[in-house]
C-alpha atoms as a PDB file:
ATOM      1  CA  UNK A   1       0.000   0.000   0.000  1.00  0.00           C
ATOM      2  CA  UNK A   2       2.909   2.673   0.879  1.00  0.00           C
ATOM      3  CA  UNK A   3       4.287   1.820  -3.067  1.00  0.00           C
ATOM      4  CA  UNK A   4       1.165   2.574  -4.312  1.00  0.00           C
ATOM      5  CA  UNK A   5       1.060   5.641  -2.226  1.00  0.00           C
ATOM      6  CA  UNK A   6       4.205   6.663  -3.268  1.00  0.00           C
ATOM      7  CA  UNK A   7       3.533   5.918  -6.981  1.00  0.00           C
ATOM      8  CA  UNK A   8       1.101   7.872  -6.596  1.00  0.00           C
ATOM      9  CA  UNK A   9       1.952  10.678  -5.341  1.00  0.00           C
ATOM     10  CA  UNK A  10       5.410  10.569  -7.959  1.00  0.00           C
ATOM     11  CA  UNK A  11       2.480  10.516 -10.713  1.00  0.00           C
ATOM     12  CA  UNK A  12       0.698  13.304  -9.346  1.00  0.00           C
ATOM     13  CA  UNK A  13       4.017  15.775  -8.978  1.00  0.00           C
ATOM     14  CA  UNK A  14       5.208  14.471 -12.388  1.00  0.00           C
ATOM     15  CA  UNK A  15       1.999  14.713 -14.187  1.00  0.00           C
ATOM     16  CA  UNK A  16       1.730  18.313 -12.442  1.00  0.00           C
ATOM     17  CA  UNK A  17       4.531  20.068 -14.081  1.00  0.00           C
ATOM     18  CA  UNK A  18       3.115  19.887 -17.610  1.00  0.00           C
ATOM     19  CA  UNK A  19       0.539  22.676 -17.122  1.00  0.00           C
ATOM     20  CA  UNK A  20       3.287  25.005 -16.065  1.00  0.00           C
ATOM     21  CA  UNK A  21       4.542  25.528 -19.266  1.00  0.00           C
ATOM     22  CA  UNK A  22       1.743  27.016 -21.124  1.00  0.00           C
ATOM     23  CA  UNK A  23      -1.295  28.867 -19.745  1.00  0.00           C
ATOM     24  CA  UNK A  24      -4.424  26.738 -19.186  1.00  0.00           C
ATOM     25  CA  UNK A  25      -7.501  27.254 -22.176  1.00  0.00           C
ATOM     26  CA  UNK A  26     -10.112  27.607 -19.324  1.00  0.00           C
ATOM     27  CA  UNK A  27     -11.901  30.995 -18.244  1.00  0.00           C
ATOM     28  CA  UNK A  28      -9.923  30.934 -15.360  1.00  0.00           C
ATOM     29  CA  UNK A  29      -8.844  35.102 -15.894  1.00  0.00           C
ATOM     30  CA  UNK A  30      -5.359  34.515 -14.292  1.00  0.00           C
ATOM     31  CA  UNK A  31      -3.740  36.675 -17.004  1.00  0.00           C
ATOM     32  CA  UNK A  32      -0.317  38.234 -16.913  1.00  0.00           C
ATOM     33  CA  UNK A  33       0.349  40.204 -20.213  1.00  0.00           C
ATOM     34  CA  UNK A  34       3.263  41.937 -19.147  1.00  0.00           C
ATOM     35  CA  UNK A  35       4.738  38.622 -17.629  1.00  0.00           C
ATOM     36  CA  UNK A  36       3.983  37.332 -21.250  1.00  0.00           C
ATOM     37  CA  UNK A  37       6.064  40.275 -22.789  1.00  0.00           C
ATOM     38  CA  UNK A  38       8.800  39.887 -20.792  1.00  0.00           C
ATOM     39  CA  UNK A  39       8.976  35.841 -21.811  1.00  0.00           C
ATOM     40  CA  UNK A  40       8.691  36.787 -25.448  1.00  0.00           C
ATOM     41  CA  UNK A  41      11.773  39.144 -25.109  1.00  0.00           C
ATOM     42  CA  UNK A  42      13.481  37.041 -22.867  1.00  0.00           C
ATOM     43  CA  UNK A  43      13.297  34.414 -25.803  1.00  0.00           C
ATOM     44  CA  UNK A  44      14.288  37.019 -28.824  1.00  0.00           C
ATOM     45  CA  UNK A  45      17.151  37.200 -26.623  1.00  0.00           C
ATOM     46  CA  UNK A  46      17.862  34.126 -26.627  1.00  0.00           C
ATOM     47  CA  UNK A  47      17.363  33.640 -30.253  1.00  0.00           C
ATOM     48  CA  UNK A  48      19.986  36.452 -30.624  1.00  0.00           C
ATOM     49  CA  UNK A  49      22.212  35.236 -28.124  1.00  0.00           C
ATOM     50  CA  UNK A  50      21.792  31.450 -30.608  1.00  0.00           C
ATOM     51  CA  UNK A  51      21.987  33.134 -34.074  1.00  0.00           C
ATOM     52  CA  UNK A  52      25.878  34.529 -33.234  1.00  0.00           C
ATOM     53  CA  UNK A  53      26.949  31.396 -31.697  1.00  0.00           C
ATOM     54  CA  UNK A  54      25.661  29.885 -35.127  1.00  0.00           C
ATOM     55  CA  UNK A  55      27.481  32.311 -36.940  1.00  0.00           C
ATOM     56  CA  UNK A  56      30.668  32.197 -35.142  1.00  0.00           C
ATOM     57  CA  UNK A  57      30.335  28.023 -35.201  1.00  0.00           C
ATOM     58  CA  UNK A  58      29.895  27.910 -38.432  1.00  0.00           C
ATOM     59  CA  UNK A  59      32.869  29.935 -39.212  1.00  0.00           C
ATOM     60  CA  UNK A  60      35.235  28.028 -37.644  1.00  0.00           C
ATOM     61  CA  UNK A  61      38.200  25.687 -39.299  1.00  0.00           C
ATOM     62  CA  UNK A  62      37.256  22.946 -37.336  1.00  0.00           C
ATOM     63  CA  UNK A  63      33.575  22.888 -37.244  1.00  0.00           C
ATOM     64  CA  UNK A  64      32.097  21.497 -33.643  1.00  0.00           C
ATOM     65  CA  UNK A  65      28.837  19.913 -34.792  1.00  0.00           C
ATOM     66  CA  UNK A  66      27.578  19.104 -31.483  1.00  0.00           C
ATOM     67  CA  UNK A  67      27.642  22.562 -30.393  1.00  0.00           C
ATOM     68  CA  UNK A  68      26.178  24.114 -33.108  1.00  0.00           C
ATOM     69  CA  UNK A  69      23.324  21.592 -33.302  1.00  0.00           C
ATOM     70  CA  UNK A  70      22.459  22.590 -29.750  1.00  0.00           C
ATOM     71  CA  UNK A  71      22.381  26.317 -30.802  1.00  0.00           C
ATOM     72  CA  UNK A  72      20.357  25.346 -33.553  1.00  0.00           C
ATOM     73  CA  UNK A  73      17.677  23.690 -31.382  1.00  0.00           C
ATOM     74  CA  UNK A  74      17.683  26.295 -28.672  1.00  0.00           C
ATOM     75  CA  UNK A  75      17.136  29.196 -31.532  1.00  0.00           C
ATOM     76  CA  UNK A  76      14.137  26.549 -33.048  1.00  0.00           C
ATOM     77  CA  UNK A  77      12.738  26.050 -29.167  1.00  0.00           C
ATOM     78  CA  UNK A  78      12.811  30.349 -28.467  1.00  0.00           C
ATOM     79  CA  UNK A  79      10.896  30.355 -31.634  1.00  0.00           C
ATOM     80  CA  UNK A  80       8.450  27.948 -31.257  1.00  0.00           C
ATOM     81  CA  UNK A  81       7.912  29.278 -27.553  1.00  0.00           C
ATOM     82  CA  UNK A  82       6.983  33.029 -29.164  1.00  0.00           C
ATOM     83  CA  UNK A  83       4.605  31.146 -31.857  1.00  0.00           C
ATOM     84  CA  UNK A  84       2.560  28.942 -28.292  1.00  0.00           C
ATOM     85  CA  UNK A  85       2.676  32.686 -26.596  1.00  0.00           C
ATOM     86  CA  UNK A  86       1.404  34.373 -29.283  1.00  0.00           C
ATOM     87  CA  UNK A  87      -0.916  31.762 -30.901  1.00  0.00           C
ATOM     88  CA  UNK A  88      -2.233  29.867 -27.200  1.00  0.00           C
ATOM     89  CA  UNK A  89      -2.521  32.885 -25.287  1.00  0.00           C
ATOM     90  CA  UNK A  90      -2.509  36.628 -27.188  1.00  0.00           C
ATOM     91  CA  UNK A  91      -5.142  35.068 -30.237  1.00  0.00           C
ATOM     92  CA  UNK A  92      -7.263  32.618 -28.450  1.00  0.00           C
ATOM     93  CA  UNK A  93      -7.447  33.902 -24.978  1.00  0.00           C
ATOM     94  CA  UNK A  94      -6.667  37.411 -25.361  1.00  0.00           C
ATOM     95  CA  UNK A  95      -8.034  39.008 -28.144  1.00  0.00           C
ATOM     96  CA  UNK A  96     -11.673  39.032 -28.557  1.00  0.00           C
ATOM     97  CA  UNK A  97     -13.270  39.181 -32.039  1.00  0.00           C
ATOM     98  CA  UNK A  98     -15.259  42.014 -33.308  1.00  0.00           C
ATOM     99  CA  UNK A  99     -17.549  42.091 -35.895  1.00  0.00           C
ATOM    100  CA  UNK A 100     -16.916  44.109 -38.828  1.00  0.00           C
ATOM    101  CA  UNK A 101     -17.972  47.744 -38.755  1.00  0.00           C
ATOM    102  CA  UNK A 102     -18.406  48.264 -34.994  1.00  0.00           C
ATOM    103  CA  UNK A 103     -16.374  50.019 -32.496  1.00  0.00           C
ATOM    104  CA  UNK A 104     -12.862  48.609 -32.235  1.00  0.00           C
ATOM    105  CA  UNK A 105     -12.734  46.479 -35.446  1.00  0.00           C
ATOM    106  CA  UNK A 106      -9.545  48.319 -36.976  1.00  0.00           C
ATOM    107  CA  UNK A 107      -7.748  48.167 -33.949  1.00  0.00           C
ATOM    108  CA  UNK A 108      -8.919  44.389 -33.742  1.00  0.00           C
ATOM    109  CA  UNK A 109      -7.556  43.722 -37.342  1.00  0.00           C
ATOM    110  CA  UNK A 110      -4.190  45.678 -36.456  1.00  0.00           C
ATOM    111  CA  UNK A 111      -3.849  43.361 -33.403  1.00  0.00           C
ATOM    112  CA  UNK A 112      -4.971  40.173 -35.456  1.00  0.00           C
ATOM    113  CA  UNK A 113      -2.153  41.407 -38.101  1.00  0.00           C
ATOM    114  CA  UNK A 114       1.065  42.427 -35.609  1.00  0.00           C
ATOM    115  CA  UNK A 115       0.235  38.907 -34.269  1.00  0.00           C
ATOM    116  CA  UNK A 116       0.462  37.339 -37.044  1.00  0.00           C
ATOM    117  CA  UNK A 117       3.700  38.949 -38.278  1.00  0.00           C
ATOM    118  CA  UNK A 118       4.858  37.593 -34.986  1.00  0.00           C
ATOM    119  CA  UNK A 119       3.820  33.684 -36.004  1.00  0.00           C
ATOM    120  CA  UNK A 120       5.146  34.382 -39.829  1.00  0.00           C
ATOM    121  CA  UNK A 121       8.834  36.059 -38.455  1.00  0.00           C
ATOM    122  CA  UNK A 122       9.039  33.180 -35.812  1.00  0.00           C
ATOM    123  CA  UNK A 123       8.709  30.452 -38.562  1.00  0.00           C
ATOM    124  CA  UNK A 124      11.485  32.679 -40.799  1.00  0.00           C
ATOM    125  CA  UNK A 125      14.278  32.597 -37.875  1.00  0.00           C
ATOM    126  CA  UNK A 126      13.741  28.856 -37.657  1.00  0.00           C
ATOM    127  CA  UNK A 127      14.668  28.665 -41.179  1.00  0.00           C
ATOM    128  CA  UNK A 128      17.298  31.225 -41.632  1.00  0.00           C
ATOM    129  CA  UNK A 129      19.275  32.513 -38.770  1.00  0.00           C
ATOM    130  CA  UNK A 130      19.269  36.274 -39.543  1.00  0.00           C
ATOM    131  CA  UNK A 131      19.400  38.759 -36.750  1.00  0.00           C
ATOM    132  CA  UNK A 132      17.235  41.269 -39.070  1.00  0.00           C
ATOM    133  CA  UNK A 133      14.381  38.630 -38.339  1.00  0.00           C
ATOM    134  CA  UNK A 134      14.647  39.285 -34.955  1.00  0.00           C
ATOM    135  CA  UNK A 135      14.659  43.139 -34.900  1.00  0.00           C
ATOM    136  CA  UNK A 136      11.821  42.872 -37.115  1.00  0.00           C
ATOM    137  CA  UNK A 137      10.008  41.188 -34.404  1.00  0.00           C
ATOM    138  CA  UNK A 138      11.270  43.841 -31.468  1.00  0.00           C
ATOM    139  CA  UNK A 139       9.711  46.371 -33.683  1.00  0.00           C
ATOM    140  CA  UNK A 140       6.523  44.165 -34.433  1.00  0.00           C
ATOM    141  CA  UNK A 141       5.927  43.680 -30.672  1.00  0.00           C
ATOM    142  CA  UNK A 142       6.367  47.129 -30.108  1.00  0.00           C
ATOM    143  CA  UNK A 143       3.630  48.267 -32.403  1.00  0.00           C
ATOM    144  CA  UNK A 144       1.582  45.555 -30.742  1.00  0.00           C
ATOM    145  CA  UNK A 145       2.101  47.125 -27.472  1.00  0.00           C
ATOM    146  CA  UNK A 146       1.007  50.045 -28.714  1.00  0.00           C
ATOM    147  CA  UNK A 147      -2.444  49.110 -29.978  1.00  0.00           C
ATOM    148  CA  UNK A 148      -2.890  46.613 -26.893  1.00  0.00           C
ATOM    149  CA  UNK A 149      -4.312  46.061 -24.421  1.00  0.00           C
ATOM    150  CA  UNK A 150      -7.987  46.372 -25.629  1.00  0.00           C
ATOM    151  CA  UNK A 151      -9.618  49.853 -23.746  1.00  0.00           C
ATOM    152  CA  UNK A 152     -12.216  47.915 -22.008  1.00  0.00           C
ATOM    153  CA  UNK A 153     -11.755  44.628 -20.111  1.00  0.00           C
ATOM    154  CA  UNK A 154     -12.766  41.689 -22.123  1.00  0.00           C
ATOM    155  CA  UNK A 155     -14.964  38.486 -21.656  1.00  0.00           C
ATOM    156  CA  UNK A 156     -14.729  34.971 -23.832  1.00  0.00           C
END
């Protein structure tokens, strides 16, 4: 009985840490957008930070393949971590649809549009490791900022 109970309770922790890396799809209005910010340009960091060690791998004599494969995945993870952030929580949990021609559409389709530059650049710096990618994101996210958050607080 005390395996079980320990199996158990191992499952239960284990099992437990999964939710922690994205935000949950329920209404549960625990939101953090700034937190969310931060993350995303924690990770263009980090895609930066990637991107030169790829560059200065790759130029070596004596290319170290290990090493530059594990910059390679670390600049593909950053990525894929701003397309969840952006796709999981800014478009499905965030942003609330408006119809055409009512108050707030054209700030809607700005937001819709940033965001989606976001998903598109992200997908580009997987394939090419170009810091212009990357500023091109800073300055997407910035004009994001700028029409975001929505003036009035929002319900799904």
């Amino acid at each position: 009985m005390k395996k079980l109970a320990v199996a158990v309770c191992l499952l239960l922790f284990v099992s437990g840490t999964a939710p922690l890396y994205a935000h949950c799809q329920i209404p549960c209005g625990v939101y953090d957008d700034a937190l969310r910010t931060v993350m995303i340009l924690e990770d263009l960091d980090t895609i930066d930070k990637s991107i030169a060690a790829i560059q200065q791998l790759s130029g070596e004599k004596t290319i170290n393949y290990h090493q530059l494969v594990r910059w390679i995945n670390n600049k593909e993870y950053h990525a894929q971590k701003i397309q969840t952030t952006v796709s999981e929580y800014f478009m499905t949990q965030r942003i609330v649809p408006v119809k055409e021609g009512t108050q707030g559409y054209a700030t809607y389709l700005m937001q819709i549009t940033l965001l989606h530059q976001m998903l598109v650049d992200a997908m580009k710096v997987k394939q090419d490791p170009d810091p212009a990618i990357t500023a091109r994101m800073r300055e997407t996210w910035k004009a994001f900022q700028k029409v975001y958050p929505p003036a009035a607080p929002h319900k799904h």
